[in-house]
C-alpha atoms as a PDB file:
ATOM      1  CA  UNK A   1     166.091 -27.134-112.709  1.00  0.00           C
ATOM      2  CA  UNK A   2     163.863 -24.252-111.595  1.00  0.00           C
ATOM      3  CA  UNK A   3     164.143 -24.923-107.867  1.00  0.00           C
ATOM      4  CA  UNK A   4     167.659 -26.086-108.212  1.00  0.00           C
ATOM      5  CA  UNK A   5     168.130 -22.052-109.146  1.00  0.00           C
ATOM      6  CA  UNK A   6     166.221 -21.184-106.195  1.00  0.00           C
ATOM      7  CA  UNK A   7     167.649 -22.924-103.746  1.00  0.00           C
ATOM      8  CA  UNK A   8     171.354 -21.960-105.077  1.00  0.00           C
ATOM      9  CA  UNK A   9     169.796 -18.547-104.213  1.00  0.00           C
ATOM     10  CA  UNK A  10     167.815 -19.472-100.842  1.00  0.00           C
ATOM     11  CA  UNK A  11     169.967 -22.159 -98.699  1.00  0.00           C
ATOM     12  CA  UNK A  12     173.184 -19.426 -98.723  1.00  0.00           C
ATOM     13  CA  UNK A  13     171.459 -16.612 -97.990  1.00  0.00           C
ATOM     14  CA  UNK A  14     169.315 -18.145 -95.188  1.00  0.00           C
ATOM     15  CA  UNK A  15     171.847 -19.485 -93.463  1.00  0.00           C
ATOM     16  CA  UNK A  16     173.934 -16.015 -94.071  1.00  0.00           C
ATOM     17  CA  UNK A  17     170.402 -14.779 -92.201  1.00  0.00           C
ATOM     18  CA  UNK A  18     170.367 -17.138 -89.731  1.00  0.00           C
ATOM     19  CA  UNK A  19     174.034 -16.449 -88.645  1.00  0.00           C
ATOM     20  CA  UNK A  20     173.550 -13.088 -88.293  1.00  0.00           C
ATOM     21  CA  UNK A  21     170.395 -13.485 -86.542  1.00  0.00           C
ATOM     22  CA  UNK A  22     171.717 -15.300 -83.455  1.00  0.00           C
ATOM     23  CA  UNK A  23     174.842 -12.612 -83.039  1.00  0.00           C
ATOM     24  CA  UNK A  24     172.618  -9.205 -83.718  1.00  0.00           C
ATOM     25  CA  UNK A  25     168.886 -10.245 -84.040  1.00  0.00           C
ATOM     26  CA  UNK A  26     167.060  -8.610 -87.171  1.00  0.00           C
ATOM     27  CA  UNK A  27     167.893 -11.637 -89.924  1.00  0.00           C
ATOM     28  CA  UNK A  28     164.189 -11.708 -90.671  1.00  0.00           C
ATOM     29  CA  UNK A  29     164.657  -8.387 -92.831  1.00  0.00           C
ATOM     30  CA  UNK A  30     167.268 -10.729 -94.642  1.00  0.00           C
ATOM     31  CA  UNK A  31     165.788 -14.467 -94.752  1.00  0.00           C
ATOM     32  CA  UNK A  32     161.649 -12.946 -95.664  1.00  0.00           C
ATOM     33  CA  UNK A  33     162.857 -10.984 -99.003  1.00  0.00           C
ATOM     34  CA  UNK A  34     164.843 -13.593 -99.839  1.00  0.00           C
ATOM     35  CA  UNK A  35     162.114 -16.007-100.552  1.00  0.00           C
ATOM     36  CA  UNK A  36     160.290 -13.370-102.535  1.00  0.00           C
ATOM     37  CA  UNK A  37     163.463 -12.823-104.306  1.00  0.00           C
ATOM     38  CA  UNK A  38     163.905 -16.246-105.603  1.00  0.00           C
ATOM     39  CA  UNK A  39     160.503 -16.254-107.262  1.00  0.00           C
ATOM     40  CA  UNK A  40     158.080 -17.539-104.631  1.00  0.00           C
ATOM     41  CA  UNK A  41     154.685 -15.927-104.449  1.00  0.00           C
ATOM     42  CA  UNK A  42     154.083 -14.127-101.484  1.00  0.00           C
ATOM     43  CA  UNK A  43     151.706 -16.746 -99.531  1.00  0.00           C
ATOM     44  CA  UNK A  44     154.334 -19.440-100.128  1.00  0.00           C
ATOM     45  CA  UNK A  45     157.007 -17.365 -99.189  1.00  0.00           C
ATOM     46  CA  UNK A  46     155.209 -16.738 -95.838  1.00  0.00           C
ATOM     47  CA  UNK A  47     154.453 -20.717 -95.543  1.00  0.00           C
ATOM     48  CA  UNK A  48     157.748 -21.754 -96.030  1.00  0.00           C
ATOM     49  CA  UNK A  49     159.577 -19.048 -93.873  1.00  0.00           C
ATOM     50  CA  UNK A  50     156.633 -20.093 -91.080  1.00  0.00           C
ATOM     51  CA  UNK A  51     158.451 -23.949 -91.437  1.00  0.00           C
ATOM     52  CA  UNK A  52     161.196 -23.032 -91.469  1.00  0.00           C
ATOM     53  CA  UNK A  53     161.036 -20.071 -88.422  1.00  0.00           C
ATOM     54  CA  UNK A  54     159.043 -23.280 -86.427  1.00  0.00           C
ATOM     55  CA  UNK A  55     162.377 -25.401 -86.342  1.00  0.00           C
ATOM     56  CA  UNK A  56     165.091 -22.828 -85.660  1.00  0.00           C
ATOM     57  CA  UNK A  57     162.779 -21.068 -82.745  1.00  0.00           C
ATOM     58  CA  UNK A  58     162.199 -24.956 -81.534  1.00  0.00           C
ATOM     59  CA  UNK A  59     165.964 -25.575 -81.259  1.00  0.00           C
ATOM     60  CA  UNK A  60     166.112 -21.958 -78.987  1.00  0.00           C
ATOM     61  CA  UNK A  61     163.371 -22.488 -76.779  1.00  0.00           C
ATOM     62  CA  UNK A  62     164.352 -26.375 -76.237  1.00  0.00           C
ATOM     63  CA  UNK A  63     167.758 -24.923 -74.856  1.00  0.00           C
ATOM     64  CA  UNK A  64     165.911 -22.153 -72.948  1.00  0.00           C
ATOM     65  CA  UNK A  65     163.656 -24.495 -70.997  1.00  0.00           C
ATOM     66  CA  UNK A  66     166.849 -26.584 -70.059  1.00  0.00           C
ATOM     67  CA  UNK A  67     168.109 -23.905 -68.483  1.00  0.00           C
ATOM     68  CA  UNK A  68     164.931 -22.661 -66.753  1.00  0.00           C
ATOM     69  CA  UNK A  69     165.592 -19.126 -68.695  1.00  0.00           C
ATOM     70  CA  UNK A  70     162.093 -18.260 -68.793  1.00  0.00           C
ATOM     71  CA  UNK A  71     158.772 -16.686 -67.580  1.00  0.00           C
ATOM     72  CA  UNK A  72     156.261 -19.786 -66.937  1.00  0.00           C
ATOM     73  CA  UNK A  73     153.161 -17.657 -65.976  1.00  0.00           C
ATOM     74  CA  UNK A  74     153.406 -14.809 -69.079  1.00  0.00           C
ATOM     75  CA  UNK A  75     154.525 -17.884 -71.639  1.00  0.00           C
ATOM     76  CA  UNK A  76     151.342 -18.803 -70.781  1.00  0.00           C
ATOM     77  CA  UNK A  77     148.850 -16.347 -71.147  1.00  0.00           C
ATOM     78  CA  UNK A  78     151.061 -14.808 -73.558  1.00  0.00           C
ATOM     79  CA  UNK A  79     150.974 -17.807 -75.344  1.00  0.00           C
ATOM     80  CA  UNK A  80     147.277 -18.203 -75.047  1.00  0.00           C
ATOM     81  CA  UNK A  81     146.214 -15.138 -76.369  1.00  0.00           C
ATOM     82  CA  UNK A  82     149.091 -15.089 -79.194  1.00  0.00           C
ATOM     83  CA  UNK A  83     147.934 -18.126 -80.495  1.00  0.00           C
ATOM     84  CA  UNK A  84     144.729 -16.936 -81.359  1.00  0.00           C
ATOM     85  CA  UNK A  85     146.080 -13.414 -82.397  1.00  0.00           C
ATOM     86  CA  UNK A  86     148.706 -15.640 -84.597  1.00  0.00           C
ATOM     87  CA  UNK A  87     145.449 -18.307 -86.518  1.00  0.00           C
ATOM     88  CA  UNK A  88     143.375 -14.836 -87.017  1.00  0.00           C
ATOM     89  CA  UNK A  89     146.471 -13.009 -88.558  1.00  0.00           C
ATOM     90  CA  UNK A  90     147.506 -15.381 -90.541  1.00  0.00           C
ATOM     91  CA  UNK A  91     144.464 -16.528 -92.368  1.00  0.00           C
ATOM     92  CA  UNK A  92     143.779 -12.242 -92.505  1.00  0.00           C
ATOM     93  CA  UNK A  93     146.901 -12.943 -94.529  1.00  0.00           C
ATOM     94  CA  UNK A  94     146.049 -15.799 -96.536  1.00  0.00           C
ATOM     95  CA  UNK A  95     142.978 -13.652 -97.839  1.00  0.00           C
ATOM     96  CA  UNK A  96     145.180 -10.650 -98.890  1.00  0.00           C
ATOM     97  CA  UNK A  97     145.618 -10.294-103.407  1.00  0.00           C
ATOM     98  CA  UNK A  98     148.987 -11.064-104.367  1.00  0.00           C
ATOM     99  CA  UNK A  99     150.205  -8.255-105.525  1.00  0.00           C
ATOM    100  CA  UNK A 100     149.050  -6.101-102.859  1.00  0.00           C
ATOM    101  CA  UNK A 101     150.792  -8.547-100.233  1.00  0.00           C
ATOM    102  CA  UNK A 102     153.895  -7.500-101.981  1.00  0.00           C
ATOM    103  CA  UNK A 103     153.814  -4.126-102.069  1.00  0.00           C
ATOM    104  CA  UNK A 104     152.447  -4.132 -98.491  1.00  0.00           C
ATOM    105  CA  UNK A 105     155.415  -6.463 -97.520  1.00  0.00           C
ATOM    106  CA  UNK A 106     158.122  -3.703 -99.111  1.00  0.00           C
ATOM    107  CA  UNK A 107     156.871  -0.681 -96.951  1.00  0.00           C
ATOM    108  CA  UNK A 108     156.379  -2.607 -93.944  1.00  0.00           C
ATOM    109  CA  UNK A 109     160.040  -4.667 -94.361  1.00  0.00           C
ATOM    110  CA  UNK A 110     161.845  -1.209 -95.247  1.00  0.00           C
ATOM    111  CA  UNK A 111     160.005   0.288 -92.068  1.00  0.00           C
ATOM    112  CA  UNK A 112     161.103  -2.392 -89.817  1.00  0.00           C
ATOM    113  CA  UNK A 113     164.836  -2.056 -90.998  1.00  0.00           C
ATOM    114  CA  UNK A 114     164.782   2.080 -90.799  1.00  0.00           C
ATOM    115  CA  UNK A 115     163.445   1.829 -86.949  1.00  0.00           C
ATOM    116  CA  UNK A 116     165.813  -1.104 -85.880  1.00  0.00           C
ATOM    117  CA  UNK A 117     168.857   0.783 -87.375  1.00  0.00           C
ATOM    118  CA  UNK A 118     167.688   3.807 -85.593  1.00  0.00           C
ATOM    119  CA  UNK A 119     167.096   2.305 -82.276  1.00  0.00           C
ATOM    120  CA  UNK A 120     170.579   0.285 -82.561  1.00  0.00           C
ATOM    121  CA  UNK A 121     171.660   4.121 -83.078  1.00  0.00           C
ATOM    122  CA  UNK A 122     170.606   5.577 -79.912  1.00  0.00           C
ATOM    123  CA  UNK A 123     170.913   2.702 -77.807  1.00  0.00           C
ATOM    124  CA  UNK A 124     174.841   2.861 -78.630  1.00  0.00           C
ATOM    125  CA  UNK A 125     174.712   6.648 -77.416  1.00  0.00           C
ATOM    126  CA  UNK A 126     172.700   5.907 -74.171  1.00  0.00           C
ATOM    127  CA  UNK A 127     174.834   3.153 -72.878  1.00  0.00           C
ATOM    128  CA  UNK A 128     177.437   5.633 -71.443  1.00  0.00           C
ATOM    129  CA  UNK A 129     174.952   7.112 -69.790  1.00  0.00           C
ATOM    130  CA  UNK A 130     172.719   4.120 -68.490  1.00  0.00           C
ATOM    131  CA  UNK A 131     176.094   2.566 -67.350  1.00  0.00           C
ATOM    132  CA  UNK A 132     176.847   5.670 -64.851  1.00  0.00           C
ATOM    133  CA  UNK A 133     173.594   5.328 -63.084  1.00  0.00           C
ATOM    134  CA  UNK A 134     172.742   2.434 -60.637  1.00  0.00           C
ATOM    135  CA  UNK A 135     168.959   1.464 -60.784  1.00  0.00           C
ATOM    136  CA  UNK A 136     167.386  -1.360 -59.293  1.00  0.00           C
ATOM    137  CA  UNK A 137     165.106  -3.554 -61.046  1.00  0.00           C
ATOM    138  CA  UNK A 138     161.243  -2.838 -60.801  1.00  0.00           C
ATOM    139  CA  UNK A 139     158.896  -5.994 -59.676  1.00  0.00           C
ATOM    140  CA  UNK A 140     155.799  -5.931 -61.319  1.00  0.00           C
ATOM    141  CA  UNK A 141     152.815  -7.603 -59.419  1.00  0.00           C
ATOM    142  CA  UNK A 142     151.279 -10.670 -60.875  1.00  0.00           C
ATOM    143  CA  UNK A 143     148.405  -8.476 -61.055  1.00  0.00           C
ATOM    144  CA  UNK A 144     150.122  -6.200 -62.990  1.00  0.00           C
ATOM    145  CA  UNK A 145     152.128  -8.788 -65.069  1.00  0.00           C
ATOM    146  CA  UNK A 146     148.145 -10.265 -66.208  1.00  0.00           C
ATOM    147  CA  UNK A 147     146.663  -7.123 -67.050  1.00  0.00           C
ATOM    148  CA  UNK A 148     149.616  -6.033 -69.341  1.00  0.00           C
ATOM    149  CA  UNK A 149     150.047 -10.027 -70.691  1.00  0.00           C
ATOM    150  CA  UNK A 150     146.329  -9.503 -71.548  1.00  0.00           C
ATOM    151  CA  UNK A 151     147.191  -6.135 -73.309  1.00  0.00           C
ATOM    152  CA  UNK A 152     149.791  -6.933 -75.680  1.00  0.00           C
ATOM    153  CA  UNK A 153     149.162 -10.601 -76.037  1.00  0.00           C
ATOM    154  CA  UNK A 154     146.789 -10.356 -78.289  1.00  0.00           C
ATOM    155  CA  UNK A 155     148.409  -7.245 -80.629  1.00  0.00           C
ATOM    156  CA  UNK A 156     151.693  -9.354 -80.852  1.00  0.00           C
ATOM    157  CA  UNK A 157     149.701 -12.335 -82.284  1.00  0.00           C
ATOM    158  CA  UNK A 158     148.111 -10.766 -84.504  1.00  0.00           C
ATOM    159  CA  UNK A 159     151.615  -8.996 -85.560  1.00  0.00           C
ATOM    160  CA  UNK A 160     153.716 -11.921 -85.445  1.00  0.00           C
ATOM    161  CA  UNK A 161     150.535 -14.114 -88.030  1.00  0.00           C
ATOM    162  CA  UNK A 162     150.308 -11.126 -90.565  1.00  0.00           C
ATOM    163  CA  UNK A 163     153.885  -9.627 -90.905  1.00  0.00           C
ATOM    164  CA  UNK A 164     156.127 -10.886 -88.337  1.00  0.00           C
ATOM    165  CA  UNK A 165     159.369  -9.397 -89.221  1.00  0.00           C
ATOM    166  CA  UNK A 166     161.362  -8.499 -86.329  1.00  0.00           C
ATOM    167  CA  UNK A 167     159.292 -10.219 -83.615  1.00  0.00           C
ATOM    168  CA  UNK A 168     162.079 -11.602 -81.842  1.00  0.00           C
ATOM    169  CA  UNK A 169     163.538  -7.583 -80.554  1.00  0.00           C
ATOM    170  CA  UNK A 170     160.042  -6.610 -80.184  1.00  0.00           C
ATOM    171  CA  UNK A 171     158.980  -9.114 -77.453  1.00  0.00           C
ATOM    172  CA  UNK A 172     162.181  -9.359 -75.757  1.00  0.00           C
ATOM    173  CA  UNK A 173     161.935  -5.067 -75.876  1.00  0.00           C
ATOM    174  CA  UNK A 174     158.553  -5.380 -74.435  1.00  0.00           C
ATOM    175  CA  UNK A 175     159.266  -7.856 -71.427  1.00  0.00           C
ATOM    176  CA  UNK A 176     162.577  -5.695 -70.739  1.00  0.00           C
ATOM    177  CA  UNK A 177     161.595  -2.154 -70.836  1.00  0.00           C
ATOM    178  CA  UNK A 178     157.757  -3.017 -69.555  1.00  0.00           C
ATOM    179  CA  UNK A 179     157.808  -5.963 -67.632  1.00  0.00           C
ATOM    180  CA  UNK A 180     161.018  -5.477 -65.946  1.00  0.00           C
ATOM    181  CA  UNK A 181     162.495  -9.309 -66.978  1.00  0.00           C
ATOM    182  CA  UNK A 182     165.989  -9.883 -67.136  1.00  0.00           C
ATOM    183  CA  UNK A 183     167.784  -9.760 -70.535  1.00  0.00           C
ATOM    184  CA  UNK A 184     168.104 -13.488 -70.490  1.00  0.00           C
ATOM    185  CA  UNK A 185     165.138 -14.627 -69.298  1.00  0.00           C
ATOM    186  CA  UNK A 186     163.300 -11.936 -71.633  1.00  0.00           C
ATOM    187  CA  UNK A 187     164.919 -13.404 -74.550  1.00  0.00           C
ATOM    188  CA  UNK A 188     164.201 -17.317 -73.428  1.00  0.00           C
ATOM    189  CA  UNK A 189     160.543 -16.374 -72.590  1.00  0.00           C
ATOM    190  CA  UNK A 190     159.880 -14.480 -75.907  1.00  0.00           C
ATOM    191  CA  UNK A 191     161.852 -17.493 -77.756  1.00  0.00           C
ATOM    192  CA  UNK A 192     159.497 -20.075 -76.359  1.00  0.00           C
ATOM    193  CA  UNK A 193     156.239 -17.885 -77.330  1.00  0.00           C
ATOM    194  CA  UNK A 194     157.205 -17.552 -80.390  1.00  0.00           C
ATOM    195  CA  UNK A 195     158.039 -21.423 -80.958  1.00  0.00           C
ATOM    196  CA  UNK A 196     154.435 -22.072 -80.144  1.00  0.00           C
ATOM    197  CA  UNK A 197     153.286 -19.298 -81.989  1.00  0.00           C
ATOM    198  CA  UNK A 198     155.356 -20.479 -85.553  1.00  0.00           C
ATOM    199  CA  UNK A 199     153.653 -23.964 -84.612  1.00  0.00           C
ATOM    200  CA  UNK A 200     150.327 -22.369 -85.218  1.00  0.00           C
ATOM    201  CA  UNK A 201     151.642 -20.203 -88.295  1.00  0.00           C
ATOM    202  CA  UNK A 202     153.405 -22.988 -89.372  1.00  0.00           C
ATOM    203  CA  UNK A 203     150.050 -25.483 -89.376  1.00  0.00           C
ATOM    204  CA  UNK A 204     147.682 -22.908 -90.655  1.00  0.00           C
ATOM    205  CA  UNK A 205     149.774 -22.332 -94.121  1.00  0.00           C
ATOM    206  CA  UNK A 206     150.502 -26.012 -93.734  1.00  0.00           C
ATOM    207  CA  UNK A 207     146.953 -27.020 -94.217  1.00  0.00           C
ATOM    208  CA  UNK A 208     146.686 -24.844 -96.758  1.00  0.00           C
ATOM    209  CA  UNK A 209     148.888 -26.110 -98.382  1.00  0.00           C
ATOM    210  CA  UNK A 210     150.966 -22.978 -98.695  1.00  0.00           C
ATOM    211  CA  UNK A 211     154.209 -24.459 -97.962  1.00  0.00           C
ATOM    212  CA  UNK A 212     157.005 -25.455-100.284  1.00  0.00           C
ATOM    213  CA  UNK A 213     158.416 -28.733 -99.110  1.00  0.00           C
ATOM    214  CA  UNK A 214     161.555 -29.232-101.607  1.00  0.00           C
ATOM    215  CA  UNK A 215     162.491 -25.926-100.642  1.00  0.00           C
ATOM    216  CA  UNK A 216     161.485 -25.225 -96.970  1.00  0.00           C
ATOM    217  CA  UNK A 217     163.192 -29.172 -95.970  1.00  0.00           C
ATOM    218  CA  UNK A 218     167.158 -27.789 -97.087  1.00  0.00           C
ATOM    219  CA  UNK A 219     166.390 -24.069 -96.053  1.00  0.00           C
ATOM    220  CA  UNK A 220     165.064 -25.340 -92.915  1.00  0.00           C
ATOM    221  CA  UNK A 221     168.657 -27.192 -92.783  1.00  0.00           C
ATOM    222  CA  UNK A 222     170.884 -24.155 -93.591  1.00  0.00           C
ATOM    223  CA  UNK A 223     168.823 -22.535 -90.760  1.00  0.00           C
ATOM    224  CA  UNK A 224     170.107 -24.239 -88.358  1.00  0.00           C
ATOM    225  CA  UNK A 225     173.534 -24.609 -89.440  1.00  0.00           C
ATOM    226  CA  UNK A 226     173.551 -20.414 -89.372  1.00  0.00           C
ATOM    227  CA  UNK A 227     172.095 -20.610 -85.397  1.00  0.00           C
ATOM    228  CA  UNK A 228     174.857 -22.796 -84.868  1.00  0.00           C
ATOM    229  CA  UNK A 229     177.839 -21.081 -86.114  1.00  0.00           C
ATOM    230  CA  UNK A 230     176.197 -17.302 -85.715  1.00  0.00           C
ATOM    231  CA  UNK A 231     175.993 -19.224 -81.507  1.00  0.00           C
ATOM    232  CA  UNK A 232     179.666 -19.772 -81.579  1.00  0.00           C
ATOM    233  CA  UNK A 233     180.457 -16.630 -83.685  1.00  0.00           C
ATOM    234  CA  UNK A 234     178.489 -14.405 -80.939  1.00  0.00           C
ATOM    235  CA  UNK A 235     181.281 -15.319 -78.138  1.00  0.00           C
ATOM    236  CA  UNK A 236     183.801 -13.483 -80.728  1.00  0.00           C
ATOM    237  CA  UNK A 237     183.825  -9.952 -81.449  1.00  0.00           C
ATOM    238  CA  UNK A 238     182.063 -10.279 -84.915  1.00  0.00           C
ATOM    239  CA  UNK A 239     179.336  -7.601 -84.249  1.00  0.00           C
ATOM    240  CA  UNK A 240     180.755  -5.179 -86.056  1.00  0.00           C
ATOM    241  CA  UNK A 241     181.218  -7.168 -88.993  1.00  0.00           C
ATOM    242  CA  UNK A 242     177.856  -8.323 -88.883  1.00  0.00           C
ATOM    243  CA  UNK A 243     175.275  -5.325 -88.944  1.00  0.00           C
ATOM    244  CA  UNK A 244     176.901  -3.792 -91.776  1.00  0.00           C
ATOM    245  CA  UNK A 245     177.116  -6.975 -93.686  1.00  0.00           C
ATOM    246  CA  UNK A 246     173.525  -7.143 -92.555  1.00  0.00           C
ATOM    247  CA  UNK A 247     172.838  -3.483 -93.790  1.00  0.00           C
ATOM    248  CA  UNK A 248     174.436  -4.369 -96.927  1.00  0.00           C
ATOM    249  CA  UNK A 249     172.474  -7.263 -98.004  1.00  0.00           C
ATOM    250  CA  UNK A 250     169.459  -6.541 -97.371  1.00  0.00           C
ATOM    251  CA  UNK A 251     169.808  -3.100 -99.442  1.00  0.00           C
ATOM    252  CA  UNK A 252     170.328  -5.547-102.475  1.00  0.00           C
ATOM    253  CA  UNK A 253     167.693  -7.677-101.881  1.00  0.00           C
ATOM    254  CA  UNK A 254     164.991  -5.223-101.063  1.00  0.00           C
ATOM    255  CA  UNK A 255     166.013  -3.620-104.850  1.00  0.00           C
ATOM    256  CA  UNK A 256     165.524  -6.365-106.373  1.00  0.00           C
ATOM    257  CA  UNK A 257     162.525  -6.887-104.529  1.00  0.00           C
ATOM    258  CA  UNK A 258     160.997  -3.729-106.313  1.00  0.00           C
ATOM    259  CA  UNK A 259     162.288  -4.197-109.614  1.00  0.00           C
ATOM    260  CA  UNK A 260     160.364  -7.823-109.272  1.00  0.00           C
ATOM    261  CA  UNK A 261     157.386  -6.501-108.238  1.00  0.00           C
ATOM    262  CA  UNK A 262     157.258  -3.159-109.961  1.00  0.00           C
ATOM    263  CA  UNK A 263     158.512  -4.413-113.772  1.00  0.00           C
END
């Protein structure tokens, strides 16, 4: 009867989460508390979000590579040195107490969701601007395109095993603004990293047997049903429905967050 309660709580609000994710990114502030909220403790919260992350960034990254919307050489090394980043951070996290995993994941979550709103902010007021000027692209070497893969590979995986929240804008920021990719092809190349690097996540907690079948199975489920309908939903204007919906959730749930862990 227990997880019957939880997943009354869970399956709506992660595909809510997931819907929102695929029209204006940042649903992991949303679908992470969430588990927390419904009474998981923290490493099986991060296990089952890993499973369920794995299958929704498979689905992405499957229609990605049909449509040759990626990167092949920095999936690669990216992907090389990630994956290792990724094993290290999350058995860093596997080691952490309990209750300080909590109150690390509270100022780390609310951190994440002050700079995205913030950067949403000003990219709204540079757009006038940006769309007056005419630049053309930059081309990085390959030379140049190795050296930086090597630089941030391994700083993402270790990110993206410990906390992980907000991955997604951060790679696709960092193969924009640094590498100079396309906006599509940034977001199928980060898509398809981070597919491999849930695998790894996803394994890791797996084997240690920090993953919540009953509940990660139907989440996993209601995950994909959100990327489905948020996928259709993104060709209407529903954006600015969305983010404050978005805002507006998560406020609740990162309360009740506190009061759980504080009282």
């Amino acid at each position: 009867m227990e997880e019957i309660y939880k997943l009354i709580i869970i399956c709506p609000l992660i595909f809510i989460a997931s819907v929102i994710d695929a029209i204006v990114g940042s649903g992991s502030v949303i679908s992470f508390p969430t588990y927390l909220v419904a009474g998981l403790p923290a490493h099986y919260a991060y296990g089952t979000q890993r499973f369920v992350t794995f299958w929704g960034a498979l689905v992405s990254a499957l229609r990605y590579i049909h449509n040759k919307k990626y990167e092949l050489k920095i999936v690669i090394i990216f992907t090389i040195l990630c994956m290792i980043g990724t094993y290290i951070g999350s058995k860093l996290i596997l080691s952490i107490n309990e209750t300080y995993l909590r109150y690390i994941l509270i100022i780390l979550i609310a951190v994440f969701f002050i700079l995205s709103t913030v950067s949403k902010h000003l990219k709204s007021k540079k757009t006038n601007i940006e769309n007056e000027e005419t630049k053309q692209p930059k081309i990085l070497s390959t030379r140049k395109k190795l050296i930086l893969s090597l630089i941030f590979g391994m700083i993402i995986g270790l990110y993206s095993g410990t906390i992980g929240v907000g991955i997604t804008s951060i790679l696709i920021m960092i193969f924009i603004k640094i590498f100079h990719i396309d906006e599509v092809k940034a977001s199928g190349t980060a898509r398809i990293i981070l597919c491999l690097l849930n695998f790894v996540a996803m394994i890791t907690f797996v084997l240690d047997k920090k993953v919540i079948f009953s509940i990660a199975i139907p989440a996993t489920i209601s995950s994909m049903l959100g990327n489905y309908v948020g996928a259709g939903l993104a060709m209407k204007k529903t954006k600015k429905i969305m983010e404050p919906l978005l805002k507006v959730i998560f406020v609740v749930l990162f309360i009740e967050l506190i009061i759980g862990t504080i009282f």
